[in-house]
Protein backbone atom coordinates (compact mmCIF):
# COMPACT_ATOMS: atom_id res chain seq x y z
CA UNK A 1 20.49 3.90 10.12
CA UNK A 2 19.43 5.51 6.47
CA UNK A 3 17.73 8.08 6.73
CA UNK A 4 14.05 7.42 5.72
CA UNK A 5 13.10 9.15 2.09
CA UNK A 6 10.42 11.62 1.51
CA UNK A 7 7.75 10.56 -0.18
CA UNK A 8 4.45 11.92 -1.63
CA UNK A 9 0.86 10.93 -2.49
CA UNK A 10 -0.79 10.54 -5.82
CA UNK A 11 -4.75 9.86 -6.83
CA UNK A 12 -6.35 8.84 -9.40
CA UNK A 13 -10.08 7.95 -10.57
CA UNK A 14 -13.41 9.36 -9.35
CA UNK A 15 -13.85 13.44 -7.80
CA UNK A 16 -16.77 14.44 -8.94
CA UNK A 17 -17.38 16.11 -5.77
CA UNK A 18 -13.98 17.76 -5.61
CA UNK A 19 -12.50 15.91 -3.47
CA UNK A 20 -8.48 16.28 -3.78
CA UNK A 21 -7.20 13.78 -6.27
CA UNK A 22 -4.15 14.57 -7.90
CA UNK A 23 -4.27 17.59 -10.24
CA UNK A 24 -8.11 18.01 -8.95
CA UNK A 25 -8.95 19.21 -12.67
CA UNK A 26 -12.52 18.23 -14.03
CA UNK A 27 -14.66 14.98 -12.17
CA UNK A 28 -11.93 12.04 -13.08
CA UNK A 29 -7.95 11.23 -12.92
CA UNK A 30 -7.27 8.62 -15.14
CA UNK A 31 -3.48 8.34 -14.33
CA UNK A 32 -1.69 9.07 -10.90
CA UNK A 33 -1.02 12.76 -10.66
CA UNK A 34 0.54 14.04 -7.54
CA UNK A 35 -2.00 15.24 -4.75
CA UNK A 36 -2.98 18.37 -4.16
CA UNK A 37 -4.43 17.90 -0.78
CA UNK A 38 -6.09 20.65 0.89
CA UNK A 39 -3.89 22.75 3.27
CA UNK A 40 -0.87 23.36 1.03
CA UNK A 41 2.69 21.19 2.89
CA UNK A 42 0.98 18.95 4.98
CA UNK A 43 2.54 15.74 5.74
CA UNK A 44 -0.05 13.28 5.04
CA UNK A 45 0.50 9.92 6.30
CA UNK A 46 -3.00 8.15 6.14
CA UNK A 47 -5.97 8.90 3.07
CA UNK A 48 -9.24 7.47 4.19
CA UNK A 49 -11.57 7.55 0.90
CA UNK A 50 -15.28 7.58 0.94
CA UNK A 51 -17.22 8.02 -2.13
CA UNK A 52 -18.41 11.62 -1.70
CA UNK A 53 -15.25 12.92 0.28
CA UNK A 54 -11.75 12.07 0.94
CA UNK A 55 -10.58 12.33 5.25
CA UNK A 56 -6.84 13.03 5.41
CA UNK A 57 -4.53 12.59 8.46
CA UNK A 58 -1.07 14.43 9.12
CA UNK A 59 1.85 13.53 11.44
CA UNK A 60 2.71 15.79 13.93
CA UNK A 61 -0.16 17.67 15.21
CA UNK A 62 -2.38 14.93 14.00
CA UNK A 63 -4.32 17.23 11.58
CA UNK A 64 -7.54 15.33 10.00
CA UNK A 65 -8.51 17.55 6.85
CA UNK A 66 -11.63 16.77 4.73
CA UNK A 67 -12.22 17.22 1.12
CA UNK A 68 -15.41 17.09 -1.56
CA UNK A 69 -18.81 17.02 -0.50
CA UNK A 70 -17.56 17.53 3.06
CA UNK A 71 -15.24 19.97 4.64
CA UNK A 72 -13.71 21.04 7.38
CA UNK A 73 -10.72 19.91 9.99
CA UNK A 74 -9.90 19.37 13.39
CA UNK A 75 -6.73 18.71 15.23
CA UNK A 76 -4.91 16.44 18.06
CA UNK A 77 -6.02 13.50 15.52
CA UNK A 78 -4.38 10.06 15.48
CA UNK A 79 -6.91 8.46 13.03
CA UNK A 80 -9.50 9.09 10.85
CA UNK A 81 -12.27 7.08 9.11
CA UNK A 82 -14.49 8.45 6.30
CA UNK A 83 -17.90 6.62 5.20
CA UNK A 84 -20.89 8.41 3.82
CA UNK A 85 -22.66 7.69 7.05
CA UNK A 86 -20.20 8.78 9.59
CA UNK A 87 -16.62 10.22 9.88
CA UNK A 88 -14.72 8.73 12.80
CA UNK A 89 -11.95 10.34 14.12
CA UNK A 90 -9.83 9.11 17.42
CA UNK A 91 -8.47 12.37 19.47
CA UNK A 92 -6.46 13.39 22.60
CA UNK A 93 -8.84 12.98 25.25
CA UNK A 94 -9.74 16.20 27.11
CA UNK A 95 -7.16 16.10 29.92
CA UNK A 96 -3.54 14.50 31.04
CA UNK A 97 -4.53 10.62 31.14
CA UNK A 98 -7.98 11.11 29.55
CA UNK A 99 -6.85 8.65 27.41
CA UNK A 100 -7.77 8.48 23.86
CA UNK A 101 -11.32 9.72 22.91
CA UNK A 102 -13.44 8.41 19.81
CA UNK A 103 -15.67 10.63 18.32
CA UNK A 104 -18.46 10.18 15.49
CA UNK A 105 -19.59 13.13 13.45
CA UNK A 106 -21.48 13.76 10.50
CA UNK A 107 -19.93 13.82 7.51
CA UNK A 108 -21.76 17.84 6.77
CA UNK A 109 -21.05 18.72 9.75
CA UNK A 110 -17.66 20.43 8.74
CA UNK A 111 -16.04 18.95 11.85
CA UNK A 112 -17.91 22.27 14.19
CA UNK A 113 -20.49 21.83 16.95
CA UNK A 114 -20.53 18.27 18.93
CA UNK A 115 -19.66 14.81 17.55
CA UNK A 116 -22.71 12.82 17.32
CA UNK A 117 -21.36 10.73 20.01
CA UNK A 118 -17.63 10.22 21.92
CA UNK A 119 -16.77 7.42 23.52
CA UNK A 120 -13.08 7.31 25.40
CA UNK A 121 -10.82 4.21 24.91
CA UNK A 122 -7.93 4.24 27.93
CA UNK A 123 -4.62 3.89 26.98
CA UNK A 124 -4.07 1.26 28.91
CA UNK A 125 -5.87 -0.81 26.43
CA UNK A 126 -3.53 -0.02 23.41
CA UNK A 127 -1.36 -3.05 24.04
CA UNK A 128 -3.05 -5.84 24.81
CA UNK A 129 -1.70 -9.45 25.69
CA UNK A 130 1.49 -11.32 25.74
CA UNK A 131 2.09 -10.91 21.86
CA UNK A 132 3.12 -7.45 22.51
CA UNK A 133 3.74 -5.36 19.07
CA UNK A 134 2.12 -8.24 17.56
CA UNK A 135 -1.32 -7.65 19.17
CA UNK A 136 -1.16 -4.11 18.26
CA UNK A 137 -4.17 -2.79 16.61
CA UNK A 138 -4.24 -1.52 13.30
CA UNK A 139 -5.76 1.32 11.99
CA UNK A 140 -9.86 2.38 12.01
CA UNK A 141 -12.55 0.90 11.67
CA UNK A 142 -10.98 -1.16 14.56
CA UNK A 143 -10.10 0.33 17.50
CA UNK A 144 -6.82 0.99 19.07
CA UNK A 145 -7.67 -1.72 22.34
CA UNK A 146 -9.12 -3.82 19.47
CA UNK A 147 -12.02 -5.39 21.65
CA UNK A 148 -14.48 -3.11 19.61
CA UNK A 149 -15.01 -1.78 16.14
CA UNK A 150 -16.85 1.30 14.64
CA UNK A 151 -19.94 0.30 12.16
CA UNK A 152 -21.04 2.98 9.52
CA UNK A 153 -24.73 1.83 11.03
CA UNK A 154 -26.40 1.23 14.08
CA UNK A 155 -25.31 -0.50 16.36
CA UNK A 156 -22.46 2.12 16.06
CA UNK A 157 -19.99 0.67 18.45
CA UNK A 158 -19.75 -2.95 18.16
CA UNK A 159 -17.85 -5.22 20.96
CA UNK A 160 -15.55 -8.12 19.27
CA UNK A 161 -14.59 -10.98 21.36
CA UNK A 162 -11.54 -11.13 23.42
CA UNK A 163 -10.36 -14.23 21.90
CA UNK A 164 -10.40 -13.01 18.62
CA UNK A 165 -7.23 -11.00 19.45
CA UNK A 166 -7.85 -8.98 16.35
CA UNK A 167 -5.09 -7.28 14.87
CA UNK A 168 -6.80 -5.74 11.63
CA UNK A 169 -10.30 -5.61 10.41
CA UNK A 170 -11.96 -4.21 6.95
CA UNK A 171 -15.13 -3.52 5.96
CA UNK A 172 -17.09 -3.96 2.64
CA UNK A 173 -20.56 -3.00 2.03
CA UNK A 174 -22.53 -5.54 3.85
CA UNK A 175 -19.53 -7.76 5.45
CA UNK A 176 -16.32 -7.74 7.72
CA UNK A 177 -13.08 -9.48 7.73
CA UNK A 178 -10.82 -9.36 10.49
CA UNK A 179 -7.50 -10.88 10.82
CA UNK A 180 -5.85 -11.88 13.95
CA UNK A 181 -2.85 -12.33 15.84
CA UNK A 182 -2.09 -15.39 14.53
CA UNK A 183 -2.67 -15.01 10.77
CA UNK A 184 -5.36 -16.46 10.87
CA UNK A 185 -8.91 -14.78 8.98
CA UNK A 186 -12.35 -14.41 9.59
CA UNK A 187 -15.27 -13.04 8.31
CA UNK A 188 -19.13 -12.55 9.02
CA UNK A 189 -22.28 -9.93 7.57
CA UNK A 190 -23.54 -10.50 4.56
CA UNK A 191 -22.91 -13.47 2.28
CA UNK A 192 -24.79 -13.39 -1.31
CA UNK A 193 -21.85 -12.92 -3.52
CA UNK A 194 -19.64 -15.07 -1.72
CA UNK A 195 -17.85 -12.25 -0.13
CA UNK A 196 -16.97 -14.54 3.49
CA UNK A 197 -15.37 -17.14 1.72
CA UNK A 198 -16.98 -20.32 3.20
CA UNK A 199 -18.18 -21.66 0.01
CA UNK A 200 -21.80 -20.61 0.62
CA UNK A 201 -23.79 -17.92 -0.01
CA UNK A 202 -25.55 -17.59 3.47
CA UNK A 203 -24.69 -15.18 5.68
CA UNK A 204 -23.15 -14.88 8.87
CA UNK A 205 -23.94 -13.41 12.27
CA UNK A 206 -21.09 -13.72 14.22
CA UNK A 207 -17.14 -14.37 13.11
CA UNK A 208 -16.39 -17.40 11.81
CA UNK A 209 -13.33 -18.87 10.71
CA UNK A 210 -12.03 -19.00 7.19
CA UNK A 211 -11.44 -22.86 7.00
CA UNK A 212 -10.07 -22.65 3.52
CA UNK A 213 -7.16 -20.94 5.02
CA UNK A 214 -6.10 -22.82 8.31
CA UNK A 215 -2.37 -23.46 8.12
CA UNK A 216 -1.54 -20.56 6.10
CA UNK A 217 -0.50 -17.10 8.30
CA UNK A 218 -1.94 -14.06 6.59
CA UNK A 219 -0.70 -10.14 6.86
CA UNK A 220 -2.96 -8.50 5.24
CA UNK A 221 -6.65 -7.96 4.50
CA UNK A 222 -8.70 -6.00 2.04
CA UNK A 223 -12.73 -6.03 1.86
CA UNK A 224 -14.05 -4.40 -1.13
CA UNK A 225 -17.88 -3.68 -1.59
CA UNK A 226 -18.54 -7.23 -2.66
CA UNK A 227 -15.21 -8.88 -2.97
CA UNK A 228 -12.67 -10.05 -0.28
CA UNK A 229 -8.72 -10.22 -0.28
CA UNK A 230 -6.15 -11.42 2.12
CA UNK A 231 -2.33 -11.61 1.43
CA UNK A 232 -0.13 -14.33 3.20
CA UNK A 233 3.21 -13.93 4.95
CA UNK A 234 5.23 -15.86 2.27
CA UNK A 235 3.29 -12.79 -0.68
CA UNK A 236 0.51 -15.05 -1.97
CA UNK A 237 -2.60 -13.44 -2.93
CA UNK A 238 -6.09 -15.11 -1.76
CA UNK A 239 -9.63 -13.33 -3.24
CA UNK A 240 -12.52 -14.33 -3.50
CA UNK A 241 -16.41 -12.89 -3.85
CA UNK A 242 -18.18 -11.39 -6.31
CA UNK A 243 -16.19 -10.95 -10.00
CA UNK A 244 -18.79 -9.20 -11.87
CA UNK A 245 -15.79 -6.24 -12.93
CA UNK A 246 -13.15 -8.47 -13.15
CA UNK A 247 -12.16 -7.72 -9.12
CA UNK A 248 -10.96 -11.35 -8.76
CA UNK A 249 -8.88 -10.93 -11.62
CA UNK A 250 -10.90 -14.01 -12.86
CA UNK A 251 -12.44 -14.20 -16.76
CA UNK A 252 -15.73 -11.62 -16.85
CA UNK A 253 -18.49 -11.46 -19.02
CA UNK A 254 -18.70 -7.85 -18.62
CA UNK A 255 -15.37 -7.82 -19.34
CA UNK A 256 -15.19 -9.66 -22.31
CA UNK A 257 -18.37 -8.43 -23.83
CA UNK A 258 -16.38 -4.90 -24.39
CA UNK A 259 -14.14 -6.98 -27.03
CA UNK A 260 -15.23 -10.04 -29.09
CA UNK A 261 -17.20 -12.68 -27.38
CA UNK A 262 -18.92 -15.61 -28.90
CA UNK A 263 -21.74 -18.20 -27.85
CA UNK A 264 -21.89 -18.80 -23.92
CA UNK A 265 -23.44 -21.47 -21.66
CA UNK A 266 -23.69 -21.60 -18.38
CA UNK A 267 -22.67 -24.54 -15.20
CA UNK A 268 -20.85 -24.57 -11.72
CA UNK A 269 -17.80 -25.18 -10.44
CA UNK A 270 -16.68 -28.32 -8.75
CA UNK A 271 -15.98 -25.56 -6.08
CA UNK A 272 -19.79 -24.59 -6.33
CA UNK A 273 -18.66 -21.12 -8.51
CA UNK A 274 -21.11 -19.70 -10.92
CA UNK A 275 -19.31 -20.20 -14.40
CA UNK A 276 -19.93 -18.89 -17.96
CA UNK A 277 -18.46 -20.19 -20.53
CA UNK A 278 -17.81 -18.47 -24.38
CA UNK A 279 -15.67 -19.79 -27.67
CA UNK A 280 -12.61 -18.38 -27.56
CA UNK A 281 -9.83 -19.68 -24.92
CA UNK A 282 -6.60 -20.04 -27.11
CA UNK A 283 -6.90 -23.77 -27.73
CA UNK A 284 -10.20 -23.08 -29.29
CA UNK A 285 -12.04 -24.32 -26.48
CA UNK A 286 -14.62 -22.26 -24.19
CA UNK A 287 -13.10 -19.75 -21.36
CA UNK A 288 -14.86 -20.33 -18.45
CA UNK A 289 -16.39 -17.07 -16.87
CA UNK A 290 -16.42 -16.79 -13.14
CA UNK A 291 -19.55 -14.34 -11.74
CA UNK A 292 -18.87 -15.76 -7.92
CA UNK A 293 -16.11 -16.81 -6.21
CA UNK A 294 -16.97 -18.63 -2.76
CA UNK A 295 -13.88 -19.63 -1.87
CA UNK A 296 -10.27 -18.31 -1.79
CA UNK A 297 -8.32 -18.74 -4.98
CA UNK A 298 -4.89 -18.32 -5.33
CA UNK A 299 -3.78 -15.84 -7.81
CA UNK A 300 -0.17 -15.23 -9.02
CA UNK A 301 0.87 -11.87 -10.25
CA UNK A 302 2.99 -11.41 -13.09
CA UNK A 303 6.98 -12.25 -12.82
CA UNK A 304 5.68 -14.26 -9.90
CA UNK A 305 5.62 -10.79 -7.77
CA UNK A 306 5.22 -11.44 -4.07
CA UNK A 307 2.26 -8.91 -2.77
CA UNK A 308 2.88 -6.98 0.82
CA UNK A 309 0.03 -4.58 0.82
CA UNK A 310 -3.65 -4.80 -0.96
CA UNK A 311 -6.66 -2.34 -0.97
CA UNK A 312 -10.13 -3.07 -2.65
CA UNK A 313 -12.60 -0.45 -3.81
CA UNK A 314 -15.92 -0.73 -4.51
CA UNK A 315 -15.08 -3.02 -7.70
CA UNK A 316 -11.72 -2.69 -8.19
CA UNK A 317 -8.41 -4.31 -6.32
CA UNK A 318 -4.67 -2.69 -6.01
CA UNK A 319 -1.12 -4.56 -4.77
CA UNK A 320 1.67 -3.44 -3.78
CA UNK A 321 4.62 -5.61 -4.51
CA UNK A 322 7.76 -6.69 -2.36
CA UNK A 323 9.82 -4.13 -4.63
CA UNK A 324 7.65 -1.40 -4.73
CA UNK A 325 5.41 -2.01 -7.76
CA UNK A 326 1.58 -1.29 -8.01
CA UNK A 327 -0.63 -3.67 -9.86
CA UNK A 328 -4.70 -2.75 -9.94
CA UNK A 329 -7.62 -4.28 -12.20
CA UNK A 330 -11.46 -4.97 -11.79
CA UNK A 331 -13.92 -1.68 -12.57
CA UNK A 332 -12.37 1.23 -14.34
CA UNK A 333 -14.94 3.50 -15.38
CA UNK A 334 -13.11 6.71 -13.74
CA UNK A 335 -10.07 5.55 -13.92
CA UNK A 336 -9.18 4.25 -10.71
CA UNK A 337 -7.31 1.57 -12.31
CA UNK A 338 -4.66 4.38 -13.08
CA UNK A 339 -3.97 3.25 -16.55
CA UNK A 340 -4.79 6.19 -18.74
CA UNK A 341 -7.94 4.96 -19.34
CA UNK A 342 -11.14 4.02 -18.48
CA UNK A 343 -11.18 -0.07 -19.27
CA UNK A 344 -11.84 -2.68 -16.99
CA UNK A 345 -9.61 -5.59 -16.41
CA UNK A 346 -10.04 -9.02 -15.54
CA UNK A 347 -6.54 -9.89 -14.96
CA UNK A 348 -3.09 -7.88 -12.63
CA UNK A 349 -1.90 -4.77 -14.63
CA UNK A 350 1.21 -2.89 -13.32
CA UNK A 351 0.50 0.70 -13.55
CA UNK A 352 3.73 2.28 -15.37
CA UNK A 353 3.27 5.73 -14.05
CA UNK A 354 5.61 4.83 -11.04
CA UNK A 355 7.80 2.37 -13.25
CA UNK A 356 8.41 5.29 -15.16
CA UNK A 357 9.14 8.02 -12.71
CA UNK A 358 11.53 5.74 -10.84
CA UNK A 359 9.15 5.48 -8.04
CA UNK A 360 8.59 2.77 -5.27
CA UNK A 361 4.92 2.14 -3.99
CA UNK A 362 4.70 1.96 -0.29
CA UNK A 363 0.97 1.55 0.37
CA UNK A 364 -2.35 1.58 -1.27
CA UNK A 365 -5.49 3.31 -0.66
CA UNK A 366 -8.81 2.74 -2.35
CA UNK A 367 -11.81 4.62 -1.74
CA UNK A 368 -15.05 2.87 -3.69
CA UNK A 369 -14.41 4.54 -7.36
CA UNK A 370 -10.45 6.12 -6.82
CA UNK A 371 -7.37 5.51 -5.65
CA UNK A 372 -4.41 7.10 -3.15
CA UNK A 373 -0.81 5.63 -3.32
CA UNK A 374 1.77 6.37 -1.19
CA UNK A 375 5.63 6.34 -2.87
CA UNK A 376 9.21 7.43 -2.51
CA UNK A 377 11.88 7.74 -4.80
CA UNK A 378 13.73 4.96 -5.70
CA UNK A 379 17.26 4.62 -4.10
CA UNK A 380 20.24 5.37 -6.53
CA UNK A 381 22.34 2.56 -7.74
């Protein structure tokens, strides 16, 4: 078996708070810069990004450092999540079969004193049902016997039902998706920028089925603050929410309006969309500007670039390709597109900082206003 290559992480966009993000000079990165993360040779392998501080997690002894507005570490850590309201961490429980115990703490608290609350998860619950590997958990918010999930507010520890079988969930600012054993998608909380999908803009109390997606098997999903992603088996892209950066990779007014726009009307969708539309499409006729999304839409990246991992920030969306490329766009005001700039897009942009350095993208990792990317050399021909 080849022998896995070392990689390294890079960050880029907001750190106003001094949080480590690449070089860590002055309050923004506007192009990936390798990270200096606190505790000089660690071997990250997870960045959890909230928008005040940055929780990182090491192999080995499981090492969860913190970085910005809070500070601090602790050890014996398999996961971390950061929010503003809480930082989650899951730990060794106290004793030989203690199992695995989940703690809450404040995100001051510099990791010292007693976690807000602790609740232990047995190990017997980390595989679950006769899917095996398939039925495994993935990372925080969810938890690892992925019957429950961790809220940023009360109630803090939130039960999921067993037939869900989740095997992923995300959270955005006022909803959740969760994807399951099956592929299949669902999504509940808050509704008013189409962020669930269902062609609404109600919201939703419990789980409910994305309809819009039966019969396609998804791997991966991504909630950003307003804006939802999922990415299918076969590498397709579905988004959908609210657009007003450019997160859907959709025409923008706000967009637009920083070059040369013209007279604008407004309509809907046959798909019940809000639309705008201004003088200027190529054929002369009006581009159509989408503020809401309620549905999935398909969206091809350029080459036709199959997608196999996605991350969504507050306003902005990053995928990683089948060979290793990253493409972001939506909000870029601190650079968290990782372009060199501080533009917004409406439409996929590669980021040529890891074209150029030979590098292959593994995984993405948006916090609300940056970005954390995980990559490895490319192999030699």
């Amino acid at each position: 078996m080849a022998e896995e290559r070392r990689g390294a992480w890079f960050g880029f966009g907001f750190c106003g708070f001094g949080q480590a993000l690449g070089s860590g000079r002055g309050r923004q990165v506007h192009s990936p810069e390798p990270l200096r993360a606190p505790g000089a040779g660690l071997d990250v392998c997870r960045v959890s990004a909230s928008w005040s501080y940055t929780a990182f997690v090491t192999r080995g002894g499981g090492q969860v450092e913190l970085s910005g507005f809070a500070v601090g570490a602790v050890g014996g850590c398999r996961d971390a999540w950061a929010s503003e309201e809480l930082l989650v961490v899951l730990r060794a429980g106290p004793g030989p079969g203690a199992g695995t115990e989940l703690q809450a703490w404040a995100p001051g608290s510099a990791l010292r004193g007693e976690p807000l609350w602790a609740q232990t998860v047995p190990e017997a619950e980390r595989e679950d049902g006769p899917g095996g590997d398939e039925t495994q958990a993935g990372p925080l918010p969810l938890l690892p016997c992925a019957r429950a999930y961790v809220s940023p507010r009360p109630p803090f520890y939130r039960p999921l039902a067993p037939t869900l079988r989740a095997r992923r969930l995300e959270l955005g600012a006022e909803h959740a998706l969760l994807l399951d054993a099956a592929g299949q998608v669902f999504s509940w909380g808050g509704g008013r920028h189409g962020q669930l999908g269902h062609g609404t803009l109600e919201a939703e109390p419990e789980p409910r089925l994305l309809q819009a997606l039966q019969g396609l098997t998804m791997a991966e999903v991504a909630a950003g603050g307003w804006h939802s992603l999922c990415v299918s088996e076969a590498g397709d892209i579905y988004i959908w929410g609210w657009n007003e950066s450019g997160q859907l990779a959709l025409p923008t007014k706000s967009v637009a309006e920083d070059g040369k726009t013209t007279s604008e009307a407004s309509g809907l969708n046959e798909d019940g969309s809000e639309v705008k539309r201004v003088a200027g499409g190529e054929d002369g006729a009006p581009t159509p500007f989408i503020a809401v999304q309620p549905f999935p839409a398909l969206l091809d990246l350029p080459l036709g670039s199959d997608a196999v991992k996605a991350s969504c920030g507050s306003r902005h969306t990053a995928v990683v390709t089948r060979t290793g490329e990253l493409y972001t766009w939506g909000w870029g005001k601190y650079g968290q597109l990782g372009h060199k700039d501080t533009t917004s897009l409406d439409r996929p942009c590669r980021v040529k900082y890891f074209v150029d350095k030979q590098l292959q993208v593994r995984t993405v990792s948006c916090g609300p206003w940056n970005t954390y990317v995980y990559a490895v050399e490319k192999e030699k021909s």
